[in-house]
PDB file of N, CA and C in Angstrom:
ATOM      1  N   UNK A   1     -21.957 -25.285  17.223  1.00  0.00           N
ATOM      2  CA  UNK A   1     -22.291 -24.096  16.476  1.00  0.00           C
ATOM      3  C   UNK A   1     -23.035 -23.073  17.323  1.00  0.00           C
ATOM      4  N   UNK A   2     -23.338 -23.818  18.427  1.00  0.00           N
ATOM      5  CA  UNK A   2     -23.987 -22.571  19.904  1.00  0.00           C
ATOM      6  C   UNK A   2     -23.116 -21.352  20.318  1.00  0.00           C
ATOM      7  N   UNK A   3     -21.737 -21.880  19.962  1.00  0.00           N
ATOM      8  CA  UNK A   3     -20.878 -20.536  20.888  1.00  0.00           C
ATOM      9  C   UNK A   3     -20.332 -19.623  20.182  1.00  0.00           C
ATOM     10  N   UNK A   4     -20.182 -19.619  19.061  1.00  0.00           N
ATOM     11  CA  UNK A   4     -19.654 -18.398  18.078  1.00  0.00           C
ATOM     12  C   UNK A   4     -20.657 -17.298  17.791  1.00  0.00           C
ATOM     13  N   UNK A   5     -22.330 -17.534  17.746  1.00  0.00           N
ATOM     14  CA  UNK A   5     -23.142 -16.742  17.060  1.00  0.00           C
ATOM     15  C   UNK A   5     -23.708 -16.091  19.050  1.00  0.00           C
ATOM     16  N   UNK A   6     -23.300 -16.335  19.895  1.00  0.00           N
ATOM     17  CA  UNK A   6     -23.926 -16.247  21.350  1.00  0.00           C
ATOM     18  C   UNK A   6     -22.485 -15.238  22.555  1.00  0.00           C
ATOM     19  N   UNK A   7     -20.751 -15.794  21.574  1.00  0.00           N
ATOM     20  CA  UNK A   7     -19.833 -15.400  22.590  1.00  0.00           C
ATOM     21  C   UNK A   7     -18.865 -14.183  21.712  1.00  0.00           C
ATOM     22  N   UNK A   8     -18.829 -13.102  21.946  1.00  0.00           N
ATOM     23  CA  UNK A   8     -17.933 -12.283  21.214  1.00  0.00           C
ATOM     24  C   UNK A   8     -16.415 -12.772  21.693  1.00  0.00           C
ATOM     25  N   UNK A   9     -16.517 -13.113  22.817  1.00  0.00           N
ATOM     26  CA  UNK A   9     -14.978 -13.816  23.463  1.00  0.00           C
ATOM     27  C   UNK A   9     -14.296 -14.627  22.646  1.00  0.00           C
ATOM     28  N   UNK A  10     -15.141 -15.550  21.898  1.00  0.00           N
ATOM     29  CA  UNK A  10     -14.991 -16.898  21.110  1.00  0.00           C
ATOM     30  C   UNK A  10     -15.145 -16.315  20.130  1.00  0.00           C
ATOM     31  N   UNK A  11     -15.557 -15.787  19.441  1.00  0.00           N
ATOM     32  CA  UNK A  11     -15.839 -14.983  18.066  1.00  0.00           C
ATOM     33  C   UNK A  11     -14.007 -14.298  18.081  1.00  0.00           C
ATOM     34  N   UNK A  12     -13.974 -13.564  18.933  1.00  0.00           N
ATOM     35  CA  UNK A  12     -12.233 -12.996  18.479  1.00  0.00           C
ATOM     36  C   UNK A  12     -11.101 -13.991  18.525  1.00  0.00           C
ATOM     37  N   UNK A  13     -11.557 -15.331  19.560  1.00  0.00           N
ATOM     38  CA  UNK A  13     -10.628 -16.445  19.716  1.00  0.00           C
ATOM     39  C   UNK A  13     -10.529 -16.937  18.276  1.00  0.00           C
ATOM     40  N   UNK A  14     -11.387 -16.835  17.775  1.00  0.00           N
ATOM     41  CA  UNK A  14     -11.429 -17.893  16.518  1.00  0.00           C
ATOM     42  C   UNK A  14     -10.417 -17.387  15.388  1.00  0.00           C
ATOM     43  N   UNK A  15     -10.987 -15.390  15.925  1.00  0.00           N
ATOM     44  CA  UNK A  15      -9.953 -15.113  14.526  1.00  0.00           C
ATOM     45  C   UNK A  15      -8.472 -15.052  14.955  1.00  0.00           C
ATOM     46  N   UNK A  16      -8.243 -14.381  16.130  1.00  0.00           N
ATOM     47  CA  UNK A  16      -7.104 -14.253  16.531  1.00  0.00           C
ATOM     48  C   UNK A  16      -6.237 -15.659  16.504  1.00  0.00           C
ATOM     49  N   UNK A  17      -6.619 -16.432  16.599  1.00  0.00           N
ATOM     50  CA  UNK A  17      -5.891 -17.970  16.440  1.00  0.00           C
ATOM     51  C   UNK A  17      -5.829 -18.642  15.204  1.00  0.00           C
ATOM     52  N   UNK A  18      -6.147 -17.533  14.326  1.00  0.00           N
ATOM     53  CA  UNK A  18      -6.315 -18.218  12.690  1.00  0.00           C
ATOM     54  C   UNK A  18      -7.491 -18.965  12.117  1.00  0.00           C
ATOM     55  N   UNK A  19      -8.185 -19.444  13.232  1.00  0.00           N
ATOM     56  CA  UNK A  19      -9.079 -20.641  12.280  1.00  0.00           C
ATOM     57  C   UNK A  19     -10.185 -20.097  11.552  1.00  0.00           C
ATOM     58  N   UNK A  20     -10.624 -18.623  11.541  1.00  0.00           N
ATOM     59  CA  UNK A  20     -11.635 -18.082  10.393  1.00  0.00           C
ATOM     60  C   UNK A  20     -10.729 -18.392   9.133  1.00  0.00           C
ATOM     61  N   UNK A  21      -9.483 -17.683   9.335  1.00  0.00           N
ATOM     62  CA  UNK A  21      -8.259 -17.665   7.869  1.00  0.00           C
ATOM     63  C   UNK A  21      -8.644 -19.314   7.359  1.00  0.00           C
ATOM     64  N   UNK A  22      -8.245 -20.325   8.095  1.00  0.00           N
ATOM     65  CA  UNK A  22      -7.906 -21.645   8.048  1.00  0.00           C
ATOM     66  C   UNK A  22      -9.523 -21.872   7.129  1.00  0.00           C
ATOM     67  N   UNK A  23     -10.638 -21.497   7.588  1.00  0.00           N
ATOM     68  CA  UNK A  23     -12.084 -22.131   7.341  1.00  0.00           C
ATOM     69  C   UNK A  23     -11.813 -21.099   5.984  1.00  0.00           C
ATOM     70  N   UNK A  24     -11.768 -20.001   5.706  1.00  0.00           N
ATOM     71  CA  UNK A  24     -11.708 -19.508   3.991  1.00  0.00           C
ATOM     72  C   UNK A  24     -10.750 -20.403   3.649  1.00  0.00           C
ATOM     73  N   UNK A  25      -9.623 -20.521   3.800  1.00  0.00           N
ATOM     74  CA  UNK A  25      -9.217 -21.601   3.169  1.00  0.00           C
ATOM     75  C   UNK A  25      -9.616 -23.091   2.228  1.00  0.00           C
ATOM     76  N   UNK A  26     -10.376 -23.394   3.081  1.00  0.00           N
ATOM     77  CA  UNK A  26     -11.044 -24.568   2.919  1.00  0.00           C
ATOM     78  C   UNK A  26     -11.715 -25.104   1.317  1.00  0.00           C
ATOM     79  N   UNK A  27     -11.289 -25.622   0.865  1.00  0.00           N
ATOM     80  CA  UNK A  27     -12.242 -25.660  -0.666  1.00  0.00           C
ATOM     81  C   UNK A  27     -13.317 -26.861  -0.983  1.00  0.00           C
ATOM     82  N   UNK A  28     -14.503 -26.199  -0.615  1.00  0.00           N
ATOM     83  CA  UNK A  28     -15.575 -27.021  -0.555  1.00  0.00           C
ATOM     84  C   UNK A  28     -16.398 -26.431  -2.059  1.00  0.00           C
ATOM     85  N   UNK A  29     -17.177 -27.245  -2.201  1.00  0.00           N
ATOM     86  CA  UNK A  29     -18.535 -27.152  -3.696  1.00  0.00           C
ATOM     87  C   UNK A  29     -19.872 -26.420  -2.873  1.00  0.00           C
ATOM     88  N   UNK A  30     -19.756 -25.734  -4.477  1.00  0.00           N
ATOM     89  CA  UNK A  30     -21.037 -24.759  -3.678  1.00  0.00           C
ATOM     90  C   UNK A  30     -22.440 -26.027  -3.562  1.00  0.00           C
ATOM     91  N   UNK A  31     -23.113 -25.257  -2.339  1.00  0.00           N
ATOM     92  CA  UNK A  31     -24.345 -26.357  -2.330  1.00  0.00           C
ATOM     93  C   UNK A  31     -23.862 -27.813  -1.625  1.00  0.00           C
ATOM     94  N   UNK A  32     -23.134 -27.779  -1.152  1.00  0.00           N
ATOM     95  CA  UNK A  32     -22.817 -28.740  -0.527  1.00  0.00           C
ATOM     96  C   UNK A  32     -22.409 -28.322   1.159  1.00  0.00           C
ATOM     97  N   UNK A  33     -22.630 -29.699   1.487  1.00  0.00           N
ATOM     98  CA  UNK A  33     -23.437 -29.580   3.047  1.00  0.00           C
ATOM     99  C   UNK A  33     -21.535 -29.094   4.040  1.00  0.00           C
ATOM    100  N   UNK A  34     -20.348 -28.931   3.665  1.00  0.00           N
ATOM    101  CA  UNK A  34     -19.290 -28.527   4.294  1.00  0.00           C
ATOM    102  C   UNK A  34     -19.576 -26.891   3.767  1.00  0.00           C
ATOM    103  N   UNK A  35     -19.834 -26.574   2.662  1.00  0.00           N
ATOM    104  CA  UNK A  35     -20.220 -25.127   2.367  1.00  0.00           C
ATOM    105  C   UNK A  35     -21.159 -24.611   3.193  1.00  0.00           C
ATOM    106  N   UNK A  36     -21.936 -25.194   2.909  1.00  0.00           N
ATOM    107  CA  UNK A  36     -23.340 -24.539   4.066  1.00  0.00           C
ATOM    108  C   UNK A  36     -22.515 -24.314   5.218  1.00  0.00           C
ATOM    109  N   UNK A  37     -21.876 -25.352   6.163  1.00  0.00           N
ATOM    110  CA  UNK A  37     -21.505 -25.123   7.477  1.00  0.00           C
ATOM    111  C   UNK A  37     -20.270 -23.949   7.363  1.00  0.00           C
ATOM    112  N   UNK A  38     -19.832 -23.528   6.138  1.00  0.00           N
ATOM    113  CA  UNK A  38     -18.527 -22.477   6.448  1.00  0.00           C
ATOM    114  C   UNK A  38     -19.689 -21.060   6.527  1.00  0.00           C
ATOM    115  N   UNK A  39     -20.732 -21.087   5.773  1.00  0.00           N
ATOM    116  CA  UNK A  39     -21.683 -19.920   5.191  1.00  0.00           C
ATOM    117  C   UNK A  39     -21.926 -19.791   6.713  1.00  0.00           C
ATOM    118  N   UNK A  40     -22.341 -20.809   7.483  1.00  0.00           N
ATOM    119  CA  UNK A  40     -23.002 -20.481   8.890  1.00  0.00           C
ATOM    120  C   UNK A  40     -22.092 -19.836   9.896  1.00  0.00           C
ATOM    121  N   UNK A  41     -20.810 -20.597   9.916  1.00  0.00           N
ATOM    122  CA  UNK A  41     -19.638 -19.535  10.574  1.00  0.00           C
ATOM    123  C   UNK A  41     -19.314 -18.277   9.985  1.00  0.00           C
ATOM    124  N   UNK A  42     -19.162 -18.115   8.703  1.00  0.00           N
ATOM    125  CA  UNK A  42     -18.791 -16.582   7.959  1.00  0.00           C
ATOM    126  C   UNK A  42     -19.703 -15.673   8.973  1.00  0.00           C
ATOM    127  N   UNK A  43     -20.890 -16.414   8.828  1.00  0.00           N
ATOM    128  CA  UNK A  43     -22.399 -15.329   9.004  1.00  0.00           C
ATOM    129  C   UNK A  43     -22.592 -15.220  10.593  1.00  0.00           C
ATOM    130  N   UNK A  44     -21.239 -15.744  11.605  1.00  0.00           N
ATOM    131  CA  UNK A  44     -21.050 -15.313  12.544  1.00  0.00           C
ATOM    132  C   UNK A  44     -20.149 -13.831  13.087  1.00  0.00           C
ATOM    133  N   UNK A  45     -19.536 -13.550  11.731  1.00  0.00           N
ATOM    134  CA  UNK A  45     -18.679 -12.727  11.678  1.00  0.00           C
ATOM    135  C   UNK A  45     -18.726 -11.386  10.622  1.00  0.00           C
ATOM    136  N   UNK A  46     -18.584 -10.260  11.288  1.00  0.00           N
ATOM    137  CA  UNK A  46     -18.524  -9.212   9.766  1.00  0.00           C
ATOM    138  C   UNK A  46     -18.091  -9.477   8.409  1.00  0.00           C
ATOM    139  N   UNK A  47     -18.821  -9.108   7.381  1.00  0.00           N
ATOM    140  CA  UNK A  47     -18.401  -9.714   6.033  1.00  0.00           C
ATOM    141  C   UNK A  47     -16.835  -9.088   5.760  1.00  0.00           C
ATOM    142  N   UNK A  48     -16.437  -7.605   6.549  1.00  0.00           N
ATOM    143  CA  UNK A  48     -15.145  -7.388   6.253  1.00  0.00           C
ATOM    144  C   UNK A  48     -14.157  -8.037   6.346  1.00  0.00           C
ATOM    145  N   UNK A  49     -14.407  -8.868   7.531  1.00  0.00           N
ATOM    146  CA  UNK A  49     -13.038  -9.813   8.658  1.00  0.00           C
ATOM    147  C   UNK A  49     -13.220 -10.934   7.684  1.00  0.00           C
ATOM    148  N   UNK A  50     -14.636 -11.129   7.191  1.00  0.00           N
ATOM    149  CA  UNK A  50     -14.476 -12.564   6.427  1.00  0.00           C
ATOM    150  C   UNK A  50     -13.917 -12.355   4.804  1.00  0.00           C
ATOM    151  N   UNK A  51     -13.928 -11.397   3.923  1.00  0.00           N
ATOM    152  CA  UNK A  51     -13.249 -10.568   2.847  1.00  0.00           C
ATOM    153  C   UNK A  51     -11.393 -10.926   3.125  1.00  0.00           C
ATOM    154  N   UNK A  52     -11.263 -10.226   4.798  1.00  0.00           N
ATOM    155  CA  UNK A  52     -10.072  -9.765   4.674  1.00  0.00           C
ATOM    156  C   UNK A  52      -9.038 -10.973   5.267  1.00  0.00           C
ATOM    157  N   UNK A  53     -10.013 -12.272   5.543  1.00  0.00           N
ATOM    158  CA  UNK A  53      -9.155 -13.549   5.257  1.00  0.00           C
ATOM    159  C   UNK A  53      -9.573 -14.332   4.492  1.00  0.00           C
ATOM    160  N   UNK A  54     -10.143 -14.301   3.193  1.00  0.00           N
ATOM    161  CA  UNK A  54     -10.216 -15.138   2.025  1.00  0.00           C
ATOM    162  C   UNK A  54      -9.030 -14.708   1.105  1.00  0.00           C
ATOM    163  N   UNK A  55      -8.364 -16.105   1.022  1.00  0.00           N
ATOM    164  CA  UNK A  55      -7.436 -16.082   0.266  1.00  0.00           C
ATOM    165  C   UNK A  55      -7.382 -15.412  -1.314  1.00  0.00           C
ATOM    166  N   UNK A  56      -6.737 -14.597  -1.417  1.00  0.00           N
ATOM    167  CA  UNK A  56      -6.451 -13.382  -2.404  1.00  0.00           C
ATOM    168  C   UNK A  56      -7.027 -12.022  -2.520  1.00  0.00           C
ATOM    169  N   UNK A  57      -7.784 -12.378  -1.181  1.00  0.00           N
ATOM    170  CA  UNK A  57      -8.311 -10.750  -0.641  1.00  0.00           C
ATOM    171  C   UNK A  57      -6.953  -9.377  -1.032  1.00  0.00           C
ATOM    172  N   UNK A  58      -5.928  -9.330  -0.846  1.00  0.00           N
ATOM    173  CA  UNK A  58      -5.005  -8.704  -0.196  1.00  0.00           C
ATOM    174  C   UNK A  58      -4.574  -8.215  -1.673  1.00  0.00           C
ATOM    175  N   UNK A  59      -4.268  -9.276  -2.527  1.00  0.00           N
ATOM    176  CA  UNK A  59      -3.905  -9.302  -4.081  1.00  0.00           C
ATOM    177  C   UNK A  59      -5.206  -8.434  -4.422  1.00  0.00           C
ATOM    178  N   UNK A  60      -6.028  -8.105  -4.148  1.00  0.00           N
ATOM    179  CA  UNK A  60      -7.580  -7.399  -5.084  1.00  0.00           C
ATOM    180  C   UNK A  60      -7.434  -6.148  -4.411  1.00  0.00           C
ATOM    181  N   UNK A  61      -6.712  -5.734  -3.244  1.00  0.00           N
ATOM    182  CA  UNK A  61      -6.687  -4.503  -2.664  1.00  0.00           C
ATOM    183  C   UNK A  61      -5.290  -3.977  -3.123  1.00  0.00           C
ATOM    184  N   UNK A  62      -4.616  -4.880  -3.596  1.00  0.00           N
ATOM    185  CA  UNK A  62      -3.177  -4.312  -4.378  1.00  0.00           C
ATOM    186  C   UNK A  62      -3.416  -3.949  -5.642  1.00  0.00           C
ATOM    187  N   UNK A  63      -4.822  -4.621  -6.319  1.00  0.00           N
ATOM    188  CA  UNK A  63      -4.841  -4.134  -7.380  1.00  0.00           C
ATOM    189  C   UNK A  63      -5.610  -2.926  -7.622  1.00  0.00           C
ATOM    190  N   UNK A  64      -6.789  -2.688  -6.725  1.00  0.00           N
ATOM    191  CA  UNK A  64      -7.599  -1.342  -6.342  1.00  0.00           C
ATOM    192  C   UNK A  64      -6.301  -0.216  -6.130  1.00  0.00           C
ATOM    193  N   UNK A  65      -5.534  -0.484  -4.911  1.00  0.00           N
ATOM    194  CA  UNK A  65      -3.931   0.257  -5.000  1.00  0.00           C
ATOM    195  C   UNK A  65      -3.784   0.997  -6.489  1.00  0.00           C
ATOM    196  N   UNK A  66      -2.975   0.325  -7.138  1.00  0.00           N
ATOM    197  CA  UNK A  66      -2.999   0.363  -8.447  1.00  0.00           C
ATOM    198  C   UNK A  66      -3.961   1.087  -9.330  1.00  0.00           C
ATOM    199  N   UNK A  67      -5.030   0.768  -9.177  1.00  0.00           N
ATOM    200  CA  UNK A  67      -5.880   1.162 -10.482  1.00  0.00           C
ATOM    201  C   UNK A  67      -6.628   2.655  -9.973  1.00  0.00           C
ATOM    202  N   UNK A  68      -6.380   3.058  -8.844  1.00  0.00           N
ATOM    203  CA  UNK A  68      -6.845   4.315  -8.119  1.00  0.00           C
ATOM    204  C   UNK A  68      -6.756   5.299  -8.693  1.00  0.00           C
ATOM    205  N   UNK A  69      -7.191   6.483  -8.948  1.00  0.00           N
ATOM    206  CA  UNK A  69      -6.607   7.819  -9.478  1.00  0.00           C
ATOM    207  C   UNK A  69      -7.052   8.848  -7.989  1.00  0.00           C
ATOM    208  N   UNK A  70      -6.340   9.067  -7.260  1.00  0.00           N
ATOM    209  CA  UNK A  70      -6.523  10.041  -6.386  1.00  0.00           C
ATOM    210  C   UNK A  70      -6.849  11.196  -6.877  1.00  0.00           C
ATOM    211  N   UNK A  71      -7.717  12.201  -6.037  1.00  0.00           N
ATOM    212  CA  UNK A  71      -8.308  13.367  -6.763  1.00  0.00           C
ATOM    213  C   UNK A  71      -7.464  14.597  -5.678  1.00  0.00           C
ATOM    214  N   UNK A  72      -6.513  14.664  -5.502  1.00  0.00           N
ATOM    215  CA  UNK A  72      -5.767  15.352  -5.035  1.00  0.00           C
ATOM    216  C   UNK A  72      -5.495  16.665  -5.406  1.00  0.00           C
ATOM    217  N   UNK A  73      -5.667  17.901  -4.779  1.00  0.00           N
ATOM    218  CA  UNK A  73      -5.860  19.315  -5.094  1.00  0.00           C
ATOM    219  C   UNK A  73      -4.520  19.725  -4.950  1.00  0.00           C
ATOM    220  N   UNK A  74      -3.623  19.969  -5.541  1.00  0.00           N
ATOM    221  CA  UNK A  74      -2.045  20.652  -5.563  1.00  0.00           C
ATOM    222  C   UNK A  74      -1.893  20.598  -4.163  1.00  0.00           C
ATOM    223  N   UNK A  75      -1.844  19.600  -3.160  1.00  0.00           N
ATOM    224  CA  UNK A  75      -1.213  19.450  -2.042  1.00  0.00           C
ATOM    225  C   UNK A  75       0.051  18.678  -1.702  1.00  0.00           C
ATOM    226  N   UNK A  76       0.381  18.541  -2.775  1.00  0.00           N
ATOM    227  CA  UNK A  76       1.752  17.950  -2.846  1.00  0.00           C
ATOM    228  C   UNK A  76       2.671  18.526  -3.820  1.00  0.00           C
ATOM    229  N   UNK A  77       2.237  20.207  -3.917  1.00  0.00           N
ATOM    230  CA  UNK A  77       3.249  20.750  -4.943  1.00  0.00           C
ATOM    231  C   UNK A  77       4.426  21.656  -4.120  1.00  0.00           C
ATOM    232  N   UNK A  78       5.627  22.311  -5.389  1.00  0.00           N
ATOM    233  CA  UNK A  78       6.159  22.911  -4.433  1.00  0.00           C
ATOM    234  C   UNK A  78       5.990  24.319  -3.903  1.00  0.00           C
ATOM    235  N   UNK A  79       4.944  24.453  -4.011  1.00  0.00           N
ATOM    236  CA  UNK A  79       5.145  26.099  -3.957  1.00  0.00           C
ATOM    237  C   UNK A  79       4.247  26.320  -2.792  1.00  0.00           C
ATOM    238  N   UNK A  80       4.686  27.049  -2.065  1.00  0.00           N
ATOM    239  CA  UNK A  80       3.810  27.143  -0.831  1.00  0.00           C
ATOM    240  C   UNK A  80       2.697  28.994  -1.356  1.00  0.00           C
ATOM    241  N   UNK A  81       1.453  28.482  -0.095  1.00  0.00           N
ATOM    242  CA  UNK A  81       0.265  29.319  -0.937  1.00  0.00           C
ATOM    243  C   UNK A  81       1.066  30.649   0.023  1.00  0.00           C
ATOM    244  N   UNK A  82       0.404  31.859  -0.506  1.00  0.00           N
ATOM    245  CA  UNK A  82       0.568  33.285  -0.300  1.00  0.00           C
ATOM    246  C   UNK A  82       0.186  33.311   1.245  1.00  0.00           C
ATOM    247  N   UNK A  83      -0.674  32.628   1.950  1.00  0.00           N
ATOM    248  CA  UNK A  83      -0.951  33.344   3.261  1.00  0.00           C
ATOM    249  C   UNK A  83      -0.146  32.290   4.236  1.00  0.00           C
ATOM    250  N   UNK A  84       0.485  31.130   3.745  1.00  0.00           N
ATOM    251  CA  UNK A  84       1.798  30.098   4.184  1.00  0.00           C
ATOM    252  C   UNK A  84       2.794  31.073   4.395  1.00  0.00           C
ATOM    253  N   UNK A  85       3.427  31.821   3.239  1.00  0.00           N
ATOM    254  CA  UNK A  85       4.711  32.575   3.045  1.00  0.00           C
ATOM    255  C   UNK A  85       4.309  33.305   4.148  1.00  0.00           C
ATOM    256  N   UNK A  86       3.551  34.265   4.480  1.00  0.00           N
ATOM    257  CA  UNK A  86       3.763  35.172   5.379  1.00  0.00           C
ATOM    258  C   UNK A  86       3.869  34.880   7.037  1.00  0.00           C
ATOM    259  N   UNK A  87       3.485  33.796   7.181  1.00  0.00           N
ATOM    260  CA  UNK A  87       3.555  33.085   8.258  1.00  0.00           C
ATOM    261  C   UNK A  87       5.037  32.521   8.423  1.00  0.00           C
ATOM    262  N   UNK A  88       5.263  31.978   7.545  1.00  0.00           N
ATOM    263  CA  UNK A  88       7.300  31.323   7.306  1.00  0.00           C
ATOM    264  C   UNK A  88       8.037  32.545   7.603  1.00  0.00           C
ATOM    265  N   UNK A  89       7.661  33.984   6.818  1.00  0.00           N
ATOM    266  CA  UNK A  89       8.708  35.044   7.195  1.00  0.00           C
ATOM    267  C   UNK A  89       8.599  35.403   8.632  1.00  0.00           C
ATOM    268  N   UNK A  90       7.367  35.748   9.227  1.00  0.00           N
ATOM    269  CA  UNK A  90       7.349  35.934  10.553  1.00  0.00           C
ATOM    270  C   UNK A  90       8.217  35.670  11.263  1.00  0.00           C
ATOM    271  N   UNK A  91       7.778  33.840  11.016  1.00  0.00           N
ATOM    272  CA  UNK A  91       8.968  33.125  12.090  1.00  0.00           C
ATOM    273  C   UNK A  91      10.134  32.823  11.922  1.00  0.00           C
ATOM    274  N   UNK A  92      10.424  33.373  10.460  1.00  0.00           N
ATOM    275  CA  UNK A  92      12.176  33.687  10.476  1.00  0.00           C
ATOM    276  C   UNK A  92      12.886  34.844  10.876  1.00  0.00           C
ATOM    277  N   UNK A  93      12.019  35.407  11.121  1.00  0.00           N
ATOM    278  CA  UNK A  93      12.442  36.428  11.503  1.00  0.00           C
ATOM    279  C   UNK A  93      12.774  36.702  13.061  1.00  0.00           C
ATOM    280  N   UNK A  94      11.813  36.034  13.821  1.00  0.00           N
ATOM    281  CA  UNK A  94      12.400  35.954  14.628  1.00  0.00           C
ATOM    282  C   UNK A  94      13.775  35.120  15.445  1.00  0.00           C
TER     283      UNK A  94
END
């Protein structure tokens, strides 16, 4: 447990090779002494990276997807604004 909280080298080995994914995986009881030891690796790593491999992370960001209301200002309409047009004729014109 010396080289993950001491090596950023080993810290990206771990994720890049799956085994953070593999350790969320894992289904241990809270309060129990295999929990504690996953809490101590998580807490080697950003809570994002550890979020964004716990299993059904991905399903809760599909559903945020979903439940979003973007606050979007008529930038996806069709009408182009008044000082657009005069710029378009310009360059058709030439």
């Amino acid at each position: 447990m010396e080289i993950l909280p001491n090596d950023a080298r080993a810290r990206r080995l771990f994720v890049t090779t799956g085994a953070l994914k593999r350790v969320q995986e894992i289904d241990s009881v809270p309060g129990s002494s295999l929990k504690e030891y996953i809490n101590i690796i998580n807490s080697c790593f950003p809570e994002e990276i550890v979020r964004y491999y716990t299993p059904g992370y991905s399903d809760s960001l599909l559903d945020r997807v979903e439940a979003y209301t973007p606050q979007v200002q008529e930038l996806f309409t069709d009408r182009v604004p008044s000082d657009c047009q005069s710029e378009l004729t310009i360059e058709n014109t030439n």
